[in-house]
C-alpha atoms as a PDB file:
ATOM      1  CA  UNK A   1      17.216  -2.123   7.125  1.00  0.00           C
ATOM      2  CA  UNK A   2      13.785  -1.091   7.914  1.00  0.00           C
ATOM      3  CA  UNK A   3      11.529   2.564   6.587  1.00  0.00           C
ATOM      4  CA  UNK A   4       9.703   4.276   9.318  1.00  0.00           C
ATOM      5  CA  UNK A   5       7.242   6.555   7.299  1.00  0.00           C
ATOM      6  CA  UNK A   6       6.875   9.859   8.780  1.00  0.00           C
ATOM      7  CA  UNK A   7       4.116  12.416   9.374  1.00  0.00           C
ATOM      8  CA  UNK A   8       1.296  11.028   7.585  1.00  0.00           C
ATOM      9  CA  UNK A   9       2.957   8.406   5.172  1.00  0.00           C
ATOM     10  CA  UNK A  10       2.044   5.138   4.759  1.00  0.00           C
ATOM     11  CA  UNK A  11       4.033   2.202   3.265  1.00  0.00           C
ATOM     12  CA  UNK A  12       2.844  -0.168   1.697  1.00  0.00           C
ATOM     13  CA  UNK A  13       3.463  -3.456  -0.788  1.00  0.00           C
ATOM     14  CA  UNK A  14       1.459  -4.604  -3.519  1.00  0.00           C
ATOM     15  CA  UNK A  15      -0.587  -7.546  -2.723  1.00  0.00           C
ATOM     16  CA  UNK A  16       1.504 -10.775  -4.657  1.00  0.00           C
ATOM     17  CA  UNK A  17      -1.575 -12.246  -6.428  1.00  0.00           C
ATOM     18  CA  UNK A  18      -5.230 -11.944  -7.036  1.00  0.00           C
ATOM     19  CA  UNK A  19      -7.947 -14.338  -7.551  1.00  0.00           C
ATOM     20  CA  UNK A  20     -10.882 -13.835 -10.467  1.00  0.00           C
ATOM     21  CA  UNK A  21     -14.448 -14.797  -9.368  1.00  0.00           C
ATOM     22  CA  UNK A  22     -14.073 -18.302 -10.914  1.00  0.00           C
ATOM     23  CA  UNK A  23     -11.007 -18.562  -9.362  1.00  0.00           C
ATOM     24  CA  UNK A  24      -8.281 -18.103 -11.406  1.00  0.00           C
ATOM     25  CA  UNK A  25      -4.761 -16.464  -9.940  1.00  0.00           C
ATOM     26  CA  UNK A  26      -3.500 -13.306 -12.102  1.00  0.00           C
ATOM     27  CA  UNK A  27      -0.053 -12.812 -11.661  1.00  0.00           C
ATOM     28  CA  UNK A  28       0.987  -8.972 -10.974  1.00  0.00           C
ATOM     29  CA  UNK A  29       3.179  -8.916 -13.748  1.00  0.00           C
ATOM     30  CA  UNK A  30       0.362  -8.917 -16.309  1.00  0.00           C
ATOM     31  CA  UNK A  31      -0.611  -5.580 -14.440  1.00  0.00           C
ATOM     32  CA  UNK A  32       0.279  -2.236 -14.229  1.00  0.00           C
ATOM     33  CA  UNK A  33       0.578  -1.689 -11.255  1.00  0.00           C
ATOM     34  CA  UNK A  34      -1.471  -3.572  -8.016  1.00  0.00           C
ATOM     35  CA  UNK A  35      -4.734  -1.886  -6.940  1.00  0.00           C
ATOM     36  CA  UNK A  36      -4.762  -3.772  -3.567  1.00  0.00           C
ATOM     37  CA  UNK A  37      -1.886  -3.171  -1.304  1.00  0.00           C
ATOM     38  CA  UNK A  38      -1.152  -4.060   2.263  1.00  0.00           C
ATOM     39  CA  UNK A  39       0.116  -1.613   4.699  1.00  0.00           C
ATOM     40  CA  UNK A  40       3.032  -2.539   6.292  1.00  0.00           C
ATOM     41  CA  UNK A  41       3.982   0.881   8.272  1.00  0.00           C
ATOM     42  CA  UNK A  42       2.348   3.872   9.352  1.00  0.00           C
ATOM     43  CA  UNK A  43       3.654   7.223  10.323  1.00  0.00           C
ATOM     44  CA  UNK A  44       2.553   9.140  12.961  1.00  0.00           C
ATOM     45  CA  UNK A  45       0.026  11.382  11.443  1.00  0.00           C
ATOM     46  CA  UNK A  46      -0.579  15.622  12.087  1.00  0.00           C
ATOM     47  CA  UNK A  47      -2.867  17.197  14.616  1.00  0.00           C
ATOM     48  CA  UNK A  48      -5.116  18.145  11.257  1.00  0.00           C
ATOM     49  CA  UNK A  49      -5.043  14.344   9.923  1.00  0.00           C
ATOM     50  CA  UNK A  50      -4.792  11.117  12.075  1.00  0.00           C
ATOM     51  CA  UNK A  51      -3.805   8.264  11.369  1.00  0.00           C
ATOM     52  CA  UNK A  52      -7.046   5.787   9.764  1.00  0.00           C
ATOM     53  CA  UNK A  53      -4.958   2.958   8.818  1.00  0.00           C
ATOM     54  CA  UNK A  54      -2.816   0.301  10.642  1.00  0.00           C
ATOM     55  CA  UNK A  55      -0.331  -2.373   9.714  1.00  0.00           C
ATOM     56  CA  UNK A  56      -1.875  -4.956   8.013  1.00  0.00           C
ATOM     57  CA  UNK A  57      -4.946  -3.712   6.599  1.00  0.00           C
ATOM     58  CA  UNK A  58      -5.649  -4.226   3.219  1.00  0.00           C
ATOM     59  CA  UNK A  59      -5.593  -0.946   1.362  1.00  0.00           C
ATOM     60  CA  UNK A  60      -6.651   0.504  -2.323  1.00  0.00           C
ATOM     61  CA  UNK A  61      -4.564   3.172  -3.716  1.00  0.00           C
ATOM     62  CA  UNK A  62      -4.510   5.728  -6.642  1.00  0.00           C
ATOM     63  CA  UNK A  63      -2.977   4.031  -9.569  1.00  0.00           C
ATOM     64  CA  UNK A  64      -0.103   6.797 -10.091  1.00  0.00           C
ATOM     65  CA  UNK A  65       0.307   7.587  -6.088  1.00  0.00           C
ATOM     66  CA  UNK A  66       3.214   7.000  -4.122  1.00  0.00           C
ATOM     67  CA  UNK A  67       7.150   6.677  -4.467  1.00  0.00           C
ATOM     68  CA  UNK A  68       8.505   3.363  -5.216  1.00  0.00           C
ATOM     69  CA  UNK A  69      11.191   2.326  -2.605  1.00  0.00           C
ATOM     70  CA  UNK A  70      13.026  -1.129  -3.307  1.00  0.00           C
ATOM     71  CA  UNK A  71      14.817  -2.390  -0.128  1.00  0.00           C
ATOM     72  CA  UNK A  72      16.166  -5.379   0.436  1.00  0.00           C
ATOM     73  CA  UNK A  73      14.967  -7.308  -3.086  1.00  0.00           C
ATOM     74  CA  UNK A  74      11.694  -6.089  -2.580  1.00  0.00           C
ATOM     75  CA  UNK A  75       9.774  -3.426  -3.760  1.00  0.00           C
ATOM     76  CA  UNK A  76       7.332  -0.876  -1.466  1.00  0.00           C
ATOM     77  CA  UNK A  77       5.585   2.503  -2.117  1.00  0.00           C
ATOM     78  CA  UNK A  78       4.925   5.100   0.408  1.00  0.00           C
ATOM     79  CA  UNK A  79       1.559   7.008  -0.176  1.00  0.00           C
ATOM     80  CA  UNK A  80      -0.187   9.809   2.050  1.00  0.00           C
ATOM     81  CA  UNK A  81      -2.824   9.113   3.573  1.00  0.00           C
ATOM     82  CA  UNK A  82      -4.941  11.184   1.336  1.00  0.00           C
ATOM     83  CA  UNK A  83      -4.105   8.784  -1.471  1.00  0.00           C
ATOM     84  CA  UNK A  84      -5.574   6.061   0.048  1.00  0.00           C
ATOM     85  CA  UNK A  85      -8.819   5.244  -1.473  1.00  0.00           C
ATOM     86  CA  UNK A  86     -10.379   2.441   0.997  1.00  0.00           C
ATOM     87  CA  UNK A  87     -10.270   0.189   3.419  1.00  0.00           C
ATOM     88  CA  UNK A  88     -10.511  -3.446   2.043  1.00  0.00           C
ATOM     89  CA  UNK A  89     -12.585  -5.648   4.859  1.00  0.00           C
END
């Protein structure tokens, strides 16, 4: 099964593990939730608000945004666009 987001939706999946400056791994389950996500799907946007973010990217959200969606054994969230905070580069 796959999630098409519409109108100006975006999902996206919390980014498995992060690494400290000194290089330690912190597993997600010792967080809250995860403040970097990558986008996996984008809808297609309005005429007011067009699409800034593509598959891929690496996103950070609002800690309480979006609607988590499990499918398939895994677990997703789909934000607006609006909730999106930055662009990770």
């Amino acid at each position: 099964m796959t999630l098409k987001p519409l109108s100006d939706n975006v999902l996206i999946k919390g980014v498995e593990e992060e690494k400290t400056a000194g290089g330690l791994i912190l597993a997600t389950t010792s967080k809250e939730k995860p403040v970097v996500s990558s986008v996996v799907a984008v809808g297609p946007g309005t005429k007011d608000e067009p699409m800034t973010v593509e598959p891929g990217q690496k996103v950070i959200v609002g800690k309480y945004a979006g609607t988590e969606v499990k499918l398939d054994g895994e677990t997703y969230s789909i934000v607006k666009l609006s909730d999106i905070l930055a662009i990770v580069e």
